[in-house]
N, C-alpha and C. Protein backbone atom coordinates (compact mmCIF):
# COMPACT_ATOMS: atom_id res chain seq x y z
N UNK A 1 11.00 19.10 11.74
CA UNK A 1 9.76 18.35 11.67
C UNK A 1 8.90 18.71 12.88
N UNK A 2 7.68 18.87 12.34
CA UNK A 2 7.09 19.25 13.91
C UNK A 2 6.72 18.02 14.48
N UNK A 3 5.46 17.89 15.48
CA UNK A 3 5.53 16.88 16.15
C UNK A 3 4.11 16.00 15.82
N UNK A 4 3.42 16.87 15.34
CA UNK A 4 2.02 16.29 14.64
C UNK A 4 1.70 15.88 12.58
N UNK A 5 0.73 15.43 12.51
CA UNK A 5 0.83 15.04 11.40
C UNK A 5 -0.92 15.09 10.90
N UNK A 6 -1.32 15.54 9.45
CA UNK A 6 -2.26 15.33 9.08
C UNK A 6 -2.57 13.92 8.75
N UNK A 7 -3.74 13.35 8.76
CA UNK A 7 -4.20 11.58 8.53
C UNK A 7 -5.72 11.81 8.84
N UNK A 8 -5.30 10.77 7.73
CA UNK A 8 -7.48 10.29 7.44
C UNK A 8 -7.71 9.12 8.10
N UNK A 9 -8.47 9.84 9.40
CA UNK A 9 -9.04 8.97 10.30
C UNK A 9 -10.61 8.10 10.18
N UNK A 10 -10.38 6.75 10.44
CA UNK A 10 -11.95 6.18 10.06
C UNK A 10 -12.43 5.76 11.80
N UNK A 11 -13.12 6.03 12.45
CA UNK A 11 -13.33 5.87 13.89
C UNK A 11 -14.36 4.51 14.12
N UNK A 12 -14.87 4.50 12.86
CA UNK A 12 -15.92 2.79 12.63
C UNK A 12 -16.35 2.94 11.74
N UNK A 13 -16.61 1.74 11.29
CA UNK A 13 -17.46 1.40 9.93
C UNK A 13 -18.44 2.44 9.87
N UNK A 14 -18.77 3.41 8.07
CA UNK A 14 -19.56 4.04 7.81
C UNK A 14 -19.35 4.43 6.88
N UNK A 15 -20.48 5.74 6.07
CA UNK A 15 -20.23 5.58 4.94
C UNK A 15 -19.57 6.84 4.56
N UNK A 16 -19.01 7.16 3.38
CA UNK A 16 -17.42 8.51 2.91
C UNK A 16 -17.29 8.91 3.85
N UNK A 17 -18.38 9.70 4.89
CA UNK A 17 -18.31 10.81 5.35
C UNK A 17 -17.76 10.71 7.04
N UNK A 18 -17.69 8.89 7.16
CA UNK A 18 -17.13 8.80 8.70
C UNK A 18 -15.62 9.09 8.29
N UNK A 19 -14.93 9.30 7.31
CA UNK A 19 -13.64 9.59 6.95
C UNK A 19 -13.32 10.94 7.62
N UNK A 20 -12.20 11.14 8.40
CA UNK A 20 -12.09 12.60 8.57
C UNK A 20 -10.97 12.91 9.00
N UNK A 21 -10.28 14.17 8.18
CA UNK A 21 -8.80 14.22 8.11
C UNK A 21 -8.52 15.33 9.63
N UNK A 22 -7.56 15.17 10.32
CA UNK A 22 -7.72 15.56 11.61
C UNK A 22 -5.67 15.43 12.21
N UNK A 23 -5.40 15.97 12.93
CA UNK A 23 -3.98 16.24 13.08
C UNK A 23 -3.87 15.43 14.46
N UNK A 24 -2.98 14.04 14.27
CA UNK A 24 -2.26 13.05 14.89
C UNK A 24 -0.97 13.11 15.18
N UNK A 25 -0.63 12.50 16.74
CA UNK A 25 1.17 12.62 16.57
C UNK A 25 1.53 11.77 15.59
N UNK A 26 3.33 12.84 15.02
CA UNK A 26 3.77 11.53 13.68
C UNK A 26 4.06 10.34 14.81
N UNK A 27 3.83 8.97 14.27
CA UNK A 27 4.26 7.78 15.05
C UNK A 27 5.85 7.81 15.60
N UNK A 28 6.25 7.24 16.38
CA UNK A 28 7.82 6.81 16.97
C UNK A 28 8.14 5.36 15.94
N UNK A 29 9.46 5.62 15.60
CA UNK A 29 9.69 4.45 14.96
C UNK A 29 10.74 3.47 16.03
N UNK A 30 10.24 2.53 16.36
CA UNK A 30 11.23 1.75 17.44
C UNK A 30 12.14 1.11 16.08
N UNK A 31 13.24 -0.01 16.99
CA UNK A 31 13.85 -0.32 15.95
C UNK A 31 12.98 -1.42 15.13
N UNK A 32 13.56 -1.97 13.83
CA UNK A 32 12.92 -3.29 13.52
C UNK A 32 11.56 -2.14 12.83
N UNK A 33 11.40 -1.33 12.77
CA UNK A 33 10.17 -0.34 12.46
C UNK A 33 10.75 1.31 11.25
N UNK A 34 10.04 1.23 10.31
CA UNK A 34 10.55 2.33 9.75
C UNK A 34 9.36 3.46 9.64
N UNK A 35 9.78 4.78 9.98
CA UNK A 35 8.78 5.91 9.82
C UNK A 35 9.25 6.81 8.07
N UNK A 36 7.96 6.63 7.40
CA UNK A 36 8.13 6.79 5.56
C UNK A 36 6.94 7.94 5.89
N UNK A 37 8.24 9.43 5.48
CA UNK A 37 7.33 10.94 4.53
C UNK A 37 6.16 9.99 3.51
N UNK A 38 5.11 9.98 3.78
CA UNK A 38 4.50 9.90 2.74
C UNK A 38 4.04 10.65 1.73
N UNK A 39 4.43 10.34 0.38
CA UNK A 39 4.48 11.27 -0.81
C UNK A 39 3.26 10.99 -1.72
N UNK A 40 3.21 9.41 -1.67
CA UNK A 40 1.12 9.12 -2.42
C UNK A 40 0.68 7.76 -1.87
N UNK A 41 -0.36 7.56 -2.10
CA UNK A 41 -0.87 6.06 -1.54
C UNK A 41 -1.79 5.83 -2.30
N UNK A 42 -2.04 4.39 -2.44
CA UNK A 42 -3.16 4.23 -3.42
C UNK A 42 -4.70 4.41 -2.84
N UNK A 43 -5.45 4.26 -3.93
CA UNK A 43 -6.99 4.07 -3.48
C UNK A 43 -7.63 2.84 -3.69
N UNK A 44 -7.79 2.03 -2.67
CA UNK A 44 -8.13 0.21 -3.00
C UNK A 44 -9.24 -0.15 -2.72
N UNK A 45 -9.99 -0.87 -3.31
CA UNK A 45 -11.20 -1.79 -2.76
C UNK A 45 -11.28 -1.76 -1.72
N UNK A 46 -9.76 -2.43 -0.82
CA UNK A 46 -9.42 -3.06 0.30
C UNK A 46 -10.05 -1.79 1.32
N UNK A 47 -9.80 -0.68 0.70
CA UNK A 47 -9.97 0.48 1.74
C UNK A 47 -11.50 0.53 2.04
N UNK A 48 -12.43 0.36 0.90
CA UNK A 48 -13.88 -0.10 1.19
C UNK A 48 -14.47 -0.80 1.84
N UNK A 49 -13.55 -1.83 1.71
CA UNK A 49 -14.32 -3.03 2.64
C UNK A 49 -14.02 -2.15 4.08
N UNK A 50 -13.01 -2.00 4.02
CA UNK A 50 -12.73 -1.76 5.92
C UNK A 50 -13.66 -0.52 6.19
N UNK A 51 -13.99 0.42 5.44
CA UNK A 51 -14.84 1.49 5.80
C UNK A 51 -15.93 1.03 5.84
N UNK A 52 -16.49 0.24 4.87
CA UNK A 52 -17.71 -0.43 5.46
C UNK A 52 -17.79 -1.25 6.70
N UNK A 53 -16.99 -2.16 7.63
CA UNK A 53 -16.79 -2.81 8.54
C UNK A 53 -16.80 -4.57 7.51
N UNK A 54 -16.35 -4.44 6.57
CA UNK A 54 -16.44 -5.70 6.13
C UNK A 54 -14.70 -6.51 6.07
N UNK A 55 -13.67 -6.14 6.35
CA UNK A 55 -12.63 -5.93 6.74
C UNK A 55 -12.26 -7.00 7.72
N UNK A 56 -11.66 -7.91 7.82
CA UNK A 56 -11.29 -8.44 9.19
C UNK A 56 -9.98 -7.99 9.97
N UNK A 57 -10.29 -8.51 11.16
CA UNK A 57 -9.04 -7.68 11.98
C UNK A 57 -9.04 -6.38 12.16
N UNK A 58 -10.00 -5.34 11.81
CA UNK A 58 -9.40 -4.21 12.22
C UNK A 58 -10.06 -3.38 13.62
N UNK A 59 -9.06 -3.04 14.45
CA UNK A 59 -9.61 -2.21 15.37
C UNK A 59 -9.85 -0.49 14.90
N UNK A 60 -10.33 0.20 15.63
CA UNK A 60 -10.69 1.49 15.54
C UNK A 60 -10.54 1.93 16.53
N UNK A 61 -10.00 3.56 16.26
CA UNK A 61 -9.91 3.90 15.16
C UNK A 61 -8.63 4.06 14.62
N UNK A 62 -8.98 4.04 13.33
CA UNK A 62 -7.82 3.90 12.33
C UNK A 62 -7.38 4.42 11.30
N UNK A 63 -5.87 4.99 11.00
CA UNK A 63 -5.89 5.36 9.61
C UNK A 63 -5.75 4.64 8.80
N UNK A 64 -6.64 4.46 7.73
CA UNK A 64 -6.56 3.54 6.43
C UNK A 64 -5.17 3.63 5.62
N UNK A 65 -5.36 2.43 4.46
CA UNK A 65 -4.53 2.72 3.92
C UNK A 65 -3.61 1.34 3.83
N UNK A 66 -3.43 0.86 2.61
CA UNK A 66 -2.79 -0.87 2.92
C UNK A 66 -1.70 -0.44 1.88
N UNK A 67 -1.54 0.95 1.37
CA UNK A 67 -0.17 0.75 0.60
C UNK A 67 -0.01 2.07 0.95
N UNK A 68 1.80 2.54 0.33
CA UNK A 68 2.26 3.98 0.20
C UNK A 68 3.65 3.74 0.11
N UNK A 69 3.96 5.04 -0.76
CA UNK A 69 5.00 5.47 -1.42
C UNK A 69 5.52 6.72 -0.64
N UNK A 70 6.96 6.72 -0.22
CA UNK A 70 7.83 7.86 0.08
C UNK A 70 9.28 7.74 0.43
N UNK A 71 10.03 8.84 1.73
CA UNK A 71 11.06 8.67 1.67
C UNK A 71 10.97 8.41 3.25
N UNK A 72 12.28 7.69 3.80
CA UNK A 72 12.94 6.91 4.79
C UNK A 72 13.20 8.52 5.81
N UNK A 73 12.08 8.82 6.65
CA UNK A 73 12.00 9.87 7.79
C UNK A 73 13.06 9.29 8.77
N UNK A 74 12.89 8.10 9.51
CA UNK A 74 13.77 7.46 10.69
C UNK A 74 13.79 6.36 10.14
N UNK A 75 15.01 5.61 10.34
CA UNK A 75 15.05 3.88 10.72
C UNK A 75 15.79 3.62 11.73
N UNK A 76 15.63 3.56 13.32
CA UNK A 76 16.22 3.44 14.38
C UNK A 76 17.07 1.95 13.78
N UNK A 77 16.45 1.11 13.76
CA UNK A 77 17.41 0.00 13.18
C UNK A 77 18.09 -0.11 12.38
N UNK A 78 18.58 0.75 11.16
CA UNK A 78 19.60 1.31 10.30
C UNK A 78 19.24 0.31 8.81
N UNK A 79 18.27 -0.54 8.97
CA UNK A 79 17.79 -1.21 7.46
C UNK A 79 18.02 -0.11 6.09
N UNK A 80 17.88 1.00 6.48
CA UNK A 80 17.29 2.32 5.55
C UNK A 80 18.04 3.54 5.68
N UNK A 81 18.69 3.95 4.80
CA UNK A 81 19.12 5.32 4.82
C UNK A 81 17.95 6.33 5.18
N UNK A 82 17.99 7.45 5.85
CA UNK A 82 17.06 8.47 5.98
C UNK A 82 17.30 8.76 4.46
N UNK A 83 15.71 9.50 3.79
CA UNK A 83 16.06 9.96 2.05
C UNK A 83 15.73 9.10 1.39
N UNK A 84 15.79 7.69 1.71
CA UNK A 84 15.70 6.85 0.57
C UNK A 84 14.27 6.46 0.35
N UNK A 85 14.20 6.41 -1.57
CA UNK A 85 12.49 6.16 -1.51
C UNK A 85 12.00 4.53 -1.33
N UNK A 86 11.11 5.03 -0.56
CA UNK A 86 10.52 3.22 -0.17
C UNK A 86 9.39 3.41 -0.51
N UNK A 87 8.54 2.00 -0.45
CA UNK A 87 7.05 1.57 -1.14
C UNK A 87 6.94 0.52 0.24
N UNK A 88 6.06 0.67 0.75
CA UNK A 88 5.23 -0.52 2.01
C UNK A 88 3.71 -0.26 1.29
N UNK A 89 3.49 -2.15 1.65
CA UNK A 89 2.13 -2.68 1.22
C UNK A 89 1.64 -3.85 2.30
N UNK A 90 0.38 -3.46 2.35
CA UNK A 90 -0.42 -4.45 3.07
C UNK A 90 0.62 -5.17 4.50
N UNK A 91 0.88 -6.38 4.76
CA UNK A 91 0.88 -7.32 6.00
C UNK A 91 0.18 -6.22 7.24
N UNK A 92 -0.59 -5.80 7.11
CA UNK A 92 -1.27 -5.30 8.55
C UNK A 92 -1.31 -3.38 8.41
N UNK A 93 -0.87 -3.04 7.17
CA UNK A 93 -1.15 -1.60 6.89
C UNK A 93 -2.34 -1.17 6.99
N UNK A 94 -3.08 0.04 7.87
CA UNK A 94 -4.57 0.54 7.69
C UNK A 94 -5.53 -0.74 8.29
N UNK A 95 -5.10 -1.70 8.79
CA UNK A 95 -5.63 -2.37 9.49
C UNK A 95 -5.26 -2.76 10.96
N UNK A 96 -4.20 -3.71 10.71
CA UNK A 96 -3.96 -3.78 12.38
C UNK A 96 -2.77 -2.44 12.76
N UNK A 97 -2.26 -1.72 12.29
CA UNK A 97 -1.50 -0.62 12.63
C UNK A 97 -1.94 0.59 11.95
N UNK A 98 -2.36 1.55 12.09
CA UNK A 98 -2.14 2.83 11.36
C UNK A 98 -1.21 2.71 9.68
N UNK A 99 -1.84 2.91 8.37
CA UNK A 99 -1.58 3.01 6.98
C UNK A 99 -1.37 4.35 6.55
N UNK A 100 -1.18 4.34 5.23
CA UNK A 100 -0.78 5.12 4.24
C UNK A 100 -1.49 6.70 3.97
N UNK A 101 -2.80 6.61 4.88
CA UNK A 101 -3.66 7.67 4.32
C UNK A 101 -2.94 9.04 5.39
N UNK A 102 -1.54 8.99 5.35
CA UNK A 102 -1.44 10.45 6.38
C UNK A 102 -0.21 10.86 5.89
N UNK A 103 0.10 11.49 6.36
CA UNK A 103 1.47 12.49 6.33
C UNK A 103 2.89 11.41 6.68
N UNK A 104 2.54 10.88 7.45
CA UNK A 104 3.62 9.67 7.55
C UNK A 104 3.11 8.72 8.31
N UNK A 105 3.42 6.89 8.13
CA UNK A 105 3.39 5.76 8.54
C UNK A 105 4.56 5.25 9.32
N UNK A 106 4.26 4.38 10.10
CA UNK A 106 5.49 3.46 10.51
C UNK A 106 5.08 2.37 10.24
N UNK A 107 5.78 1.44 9.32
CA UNK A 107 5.36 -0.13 9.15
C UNK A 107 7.01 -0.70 9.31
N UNK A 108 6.70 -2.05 9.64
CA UNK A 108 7.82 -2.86 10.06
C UNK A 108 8.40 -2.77 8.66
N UNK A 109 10.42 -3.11 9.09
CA UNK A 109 10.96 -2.66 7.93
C UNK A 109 11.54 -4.26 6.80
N UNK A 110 10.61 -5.22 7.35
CA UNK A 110 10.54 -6.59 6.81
C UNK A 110 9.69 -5.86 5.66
N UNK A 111 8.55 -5.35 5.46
CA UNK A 111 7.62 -5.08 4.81
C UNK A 111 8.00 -3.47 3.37
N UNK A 112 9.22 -2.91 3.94
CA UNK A 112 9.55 -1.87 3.04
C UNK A 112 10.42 -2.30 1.98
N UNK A 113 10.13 -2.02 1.00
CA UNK A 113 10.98 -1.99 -0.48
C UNK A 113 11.68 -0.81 -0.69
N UNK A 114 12.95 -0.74 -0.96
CA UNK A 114 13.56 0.65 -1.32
C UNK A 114 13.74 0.64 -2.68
N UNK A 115 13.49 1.73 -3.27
CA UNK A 115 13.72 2.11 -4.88
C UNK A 115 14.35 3.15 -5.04
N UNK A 116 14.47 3.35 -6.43
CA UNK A 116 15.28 4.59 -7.00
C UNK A 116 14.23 4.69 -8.53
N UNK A 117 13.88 5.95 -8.11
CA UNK A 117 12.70 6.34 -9.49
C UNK A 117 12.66 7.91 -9.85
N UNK A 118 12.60 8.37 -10.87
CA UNK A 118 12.30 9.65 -11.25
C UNK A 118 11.27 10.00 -11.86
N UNK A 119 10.26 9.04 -11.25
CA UNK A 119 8.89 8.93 -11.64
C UNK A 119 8.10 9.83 -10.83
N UNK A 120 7.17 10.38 -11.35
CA UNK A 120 6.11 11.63 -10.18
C UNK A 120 5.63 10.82 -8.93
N UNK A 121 5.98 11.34 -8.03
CA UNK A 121 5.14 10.70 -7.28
C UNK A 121 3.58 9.91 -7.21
N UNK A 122 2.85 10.88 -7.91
CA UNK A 122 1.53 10.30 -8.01
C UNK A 122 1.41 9.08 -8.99
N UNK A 123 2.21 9.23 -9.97
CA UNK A 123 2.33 7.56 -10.42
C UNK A 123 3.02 6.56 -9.52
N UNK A 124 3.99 6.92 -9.30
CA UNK A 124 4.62 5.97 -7.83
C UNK A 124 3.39 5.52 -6.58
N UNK A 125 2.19 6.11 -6.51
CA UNK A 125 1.50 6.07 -5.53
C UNK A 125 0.80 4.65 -6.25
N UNK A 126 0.84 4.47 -7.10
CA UNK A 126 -0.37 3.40 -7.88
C UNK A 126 0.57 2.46 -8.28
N UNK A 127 1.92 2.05 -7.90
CA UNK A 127 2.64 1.13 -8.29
C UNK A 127 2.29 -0.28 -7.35
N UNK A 128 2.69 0.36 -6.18
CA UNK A 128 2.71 -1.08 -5.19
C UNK A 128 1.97 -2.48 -5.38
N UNK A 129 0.51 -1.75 -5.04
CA UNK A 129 -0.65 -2.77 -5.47
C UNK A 129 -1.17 -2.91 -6.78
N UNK A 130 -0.90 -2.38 -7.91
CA UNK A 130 -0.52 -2.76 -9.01
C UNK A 130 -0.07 -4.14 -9.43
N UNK A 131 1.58 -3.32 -8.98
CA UNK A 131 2.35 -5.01 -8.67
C UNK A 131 2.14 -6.41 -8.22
N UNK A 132 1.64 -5.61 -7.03
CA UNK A 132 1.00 -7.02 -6.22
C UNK A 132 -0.22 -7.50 -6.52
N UNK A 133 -1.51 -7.00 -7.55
CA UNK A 133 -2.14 -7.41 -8.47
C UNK A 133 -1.93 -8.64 -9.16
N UNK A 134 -0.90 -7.74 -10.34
CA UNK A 134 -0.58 -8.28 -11.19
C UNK A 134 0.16 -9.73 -10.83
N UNK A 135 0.86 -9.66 -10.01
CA UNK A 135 2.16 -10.84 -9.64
C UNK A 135 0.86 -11.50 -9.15
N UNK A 136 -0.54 -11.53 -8.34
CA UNK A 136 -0.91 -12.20 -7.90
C UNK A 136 -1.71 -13.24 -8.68
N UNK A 137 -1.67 -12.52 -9.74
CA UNK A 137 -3.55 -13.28 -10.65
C UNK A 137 -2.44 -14.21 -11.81
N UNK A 138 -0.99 -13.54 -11.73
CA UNK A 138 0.01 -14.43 -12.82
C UNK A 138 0.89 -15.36 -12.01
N UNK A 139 0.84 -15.34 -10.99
CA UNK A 139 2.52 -16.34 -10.24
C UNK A 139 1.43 -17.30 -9.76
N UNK A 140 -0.02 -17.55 -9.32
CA UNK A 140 -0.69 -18.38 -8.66
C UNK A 140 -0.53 -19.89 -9.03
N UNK A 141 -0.28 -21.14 -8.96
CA UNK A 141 -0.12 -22.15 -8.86
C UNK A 141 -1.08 -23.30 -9.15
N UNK A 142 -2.24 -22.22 -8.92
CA UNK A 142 -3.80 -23.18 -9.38
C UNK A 142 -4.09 -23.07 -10.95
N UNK A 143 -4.81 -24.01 -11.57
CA UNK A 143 -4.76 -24.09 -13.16
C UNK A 143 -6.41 -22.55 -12.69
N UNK A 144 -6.49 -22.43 -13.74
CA UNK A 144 -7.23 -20.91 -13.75
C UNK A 144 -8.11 -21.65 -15.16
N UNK A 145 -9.26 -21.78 -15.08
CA UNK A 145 -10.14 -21.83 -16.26
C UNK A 145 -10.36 -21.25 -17.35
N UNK A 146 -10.31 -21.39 -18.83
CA UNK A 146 -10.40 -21.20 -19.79
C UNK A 146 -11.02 -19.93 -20.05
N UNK A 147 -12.20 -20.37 -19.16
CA UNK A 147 -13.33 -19.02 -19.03
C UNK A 147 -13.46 -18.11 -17.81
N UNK A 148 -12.11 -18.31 -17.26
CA UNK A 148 -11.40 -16.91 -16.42
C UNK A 148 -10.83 -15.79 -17.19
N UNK A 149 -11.77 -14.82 -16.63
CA UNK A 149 -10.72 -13.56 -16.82
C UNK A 149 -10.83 -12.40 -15.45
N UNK A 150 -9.46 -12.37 -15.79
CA UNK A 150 -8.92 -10.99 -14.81
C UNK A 150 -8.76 -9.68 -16.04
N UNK A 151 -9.40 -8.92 -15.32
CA UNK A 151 -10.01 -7.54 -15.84
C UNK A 151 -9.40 -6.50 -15.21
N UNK A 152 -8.34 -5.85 -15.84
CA UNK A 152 -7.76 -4.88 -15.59
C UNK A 152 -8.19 -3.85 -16.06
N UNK A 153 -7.96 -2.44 -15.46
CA UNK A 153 -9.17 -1.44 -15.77
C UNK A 153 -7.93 0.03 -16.06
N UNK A 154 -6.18 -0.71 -16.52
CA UNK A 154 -5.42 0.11 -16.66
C UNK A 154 -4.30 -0.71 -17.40
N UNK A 155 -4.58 -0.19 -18.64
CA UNK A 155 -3.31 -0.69 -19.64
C UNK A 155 -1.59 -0.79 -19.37
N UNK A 156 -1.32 -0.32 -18.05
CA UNK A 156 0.17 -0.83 -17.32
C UNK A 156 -0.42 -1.92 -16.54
N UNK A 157 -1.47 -1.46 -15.89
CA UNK A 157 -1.54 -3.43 -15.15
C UNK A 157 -1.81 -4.39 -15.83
N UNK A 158 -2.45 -4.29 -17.04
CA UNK A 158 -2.21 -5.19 -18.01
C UNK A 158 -0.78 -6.02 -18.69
N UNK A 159 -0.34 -4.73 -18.95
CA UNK A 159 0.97 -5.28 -19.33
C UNK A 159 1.84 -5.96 -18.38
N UNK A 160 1.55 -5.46 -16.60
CA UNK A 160 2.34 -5.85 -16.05
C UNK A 160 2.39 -7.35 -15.87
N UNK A 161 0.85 -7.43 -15.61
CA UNK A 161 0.42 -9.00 -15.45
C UNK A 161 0.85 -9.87 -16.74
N UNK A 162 0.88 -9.32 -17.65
CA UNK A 162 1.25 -10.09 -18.66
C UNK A 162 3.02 -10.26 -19.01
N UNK A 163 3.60 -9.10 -18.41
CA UNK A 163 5.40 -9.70 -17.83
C UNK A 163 5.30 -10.68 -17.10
N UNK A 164 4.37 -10.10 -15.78
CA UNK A 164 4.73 -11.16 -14.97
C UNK A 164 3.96 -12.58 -15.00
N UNK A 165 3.05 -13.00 -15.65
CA UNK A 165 2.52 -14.26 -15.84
C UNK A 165 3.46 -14.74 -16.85
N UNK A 166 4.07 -13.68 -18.49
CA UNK A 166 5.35 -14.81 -18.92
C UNK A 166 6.50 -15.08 -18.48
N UNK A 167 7.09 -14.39 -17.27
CA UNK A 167 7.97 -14.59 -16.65
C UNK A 167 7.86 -16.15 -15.55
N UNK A 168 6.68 -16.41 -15.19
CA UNK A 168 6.25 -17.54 -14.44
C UNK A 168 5.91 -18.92 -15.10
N UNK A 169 6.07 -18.34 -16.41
CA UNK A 169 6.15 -19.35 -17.26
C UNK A 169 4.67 -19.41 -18.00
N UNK A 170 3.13 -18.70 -17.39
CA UNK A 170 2.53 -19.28 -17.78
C UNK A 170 1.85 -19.06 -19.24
N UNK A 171 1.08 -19.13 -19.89
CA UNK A 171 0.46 -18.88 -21.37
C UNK A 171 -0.72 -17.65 -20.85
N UNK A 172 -0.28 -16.45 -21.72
CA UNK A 172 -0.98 -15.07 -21.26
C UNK A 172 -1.66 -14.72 -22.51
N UNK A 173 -2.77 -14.67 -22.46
CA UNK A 173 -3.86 -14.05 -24.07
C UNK A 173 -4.25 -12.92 -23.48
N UNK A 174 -4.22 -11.90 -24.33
CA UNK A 174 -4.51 -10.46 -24.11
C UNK A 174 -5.28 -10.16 -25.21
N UNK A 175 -6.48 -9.61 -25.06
CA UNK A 175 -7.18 -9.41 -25.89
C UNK A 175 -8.03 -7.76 -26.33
């Protein structure tokens, strides 16, 4: 492994073009911290707001990025086999720490999921926040109005939300 890493750097709020991909050291993973090959990451709203400066919490500059998919580079704290594929999302990804948009991340290893998939990577890249979509607009606790709708703009997050809202028990119309 060498000692640097490609990542899409945002240096302050602006518009596409303050984005700029540029060669960073890979991070140190202390313990309690895991460093993940990144293999895809999604593309989120979330990433808009913060490029615009509408974002809270974030310092600059920063690599974006509130989700990503890959394999287990280091885990000084041994949570993680090296190899194994993990998914980290959001608690402070691309905002208060360096995210998903590079060659590799370190996010705390409270925050990593390990899987086993023989799925392409680039679909694996669009799972995380998917998930966490879906689980969010179906597990919520508040009654949701008649004349609510959540508008999914991809026939798996549809379906997913609709596992996971009948799994929570609640009444799901798909139309």
């Amino acid at each position: 492994m060498t000692d640097t890493m490609r990542a899409v750097v945002l240096d302050a709020p602006g518009p596409a073009s303050a984005l700029t991909i540029r060669a960073l050291p890979i991070p140190t993973a202390a313990p309690g911290w895991v460093l993940i090959r990144v293999k895809a990451f999604g593309l989120n709203r979330s990433e808009l707001h913060t490029r615009l400066g509408l974002a809270q919490g974030v310092t600059f500059p920063r690599v974006l990025g509130i989700e990503a998919v890959g394999v287990v580079a280091r885990c000084p704290g041994g949570e993680f086999p090296a190899g194994q594929q993990v998914a980290a999302m959001m608690g402070g990804m691309g905002r208060v720490f360096d995210g998903g948009y590079a060659e590799y991340t370190c996010v705390p290893a409270s925050q990593v999921i390990a899987f086993r998939s023989e799925l392409d990577w680039s679909t694996l890249g669009a799972v995380p926040e998917m998930l966490q979509t879906s689980y969010a607009a179906a597990s919520g606790d508040a009654v949701i109005p008649i004349d609510h709708v959540y508008r999914f703009d991809e026939i798996v997050e549809a379906h997913t939300a609709m596992e996971a809202g009948t799994a929570a028990g609640k009444l799901v119309v798909i139309t």
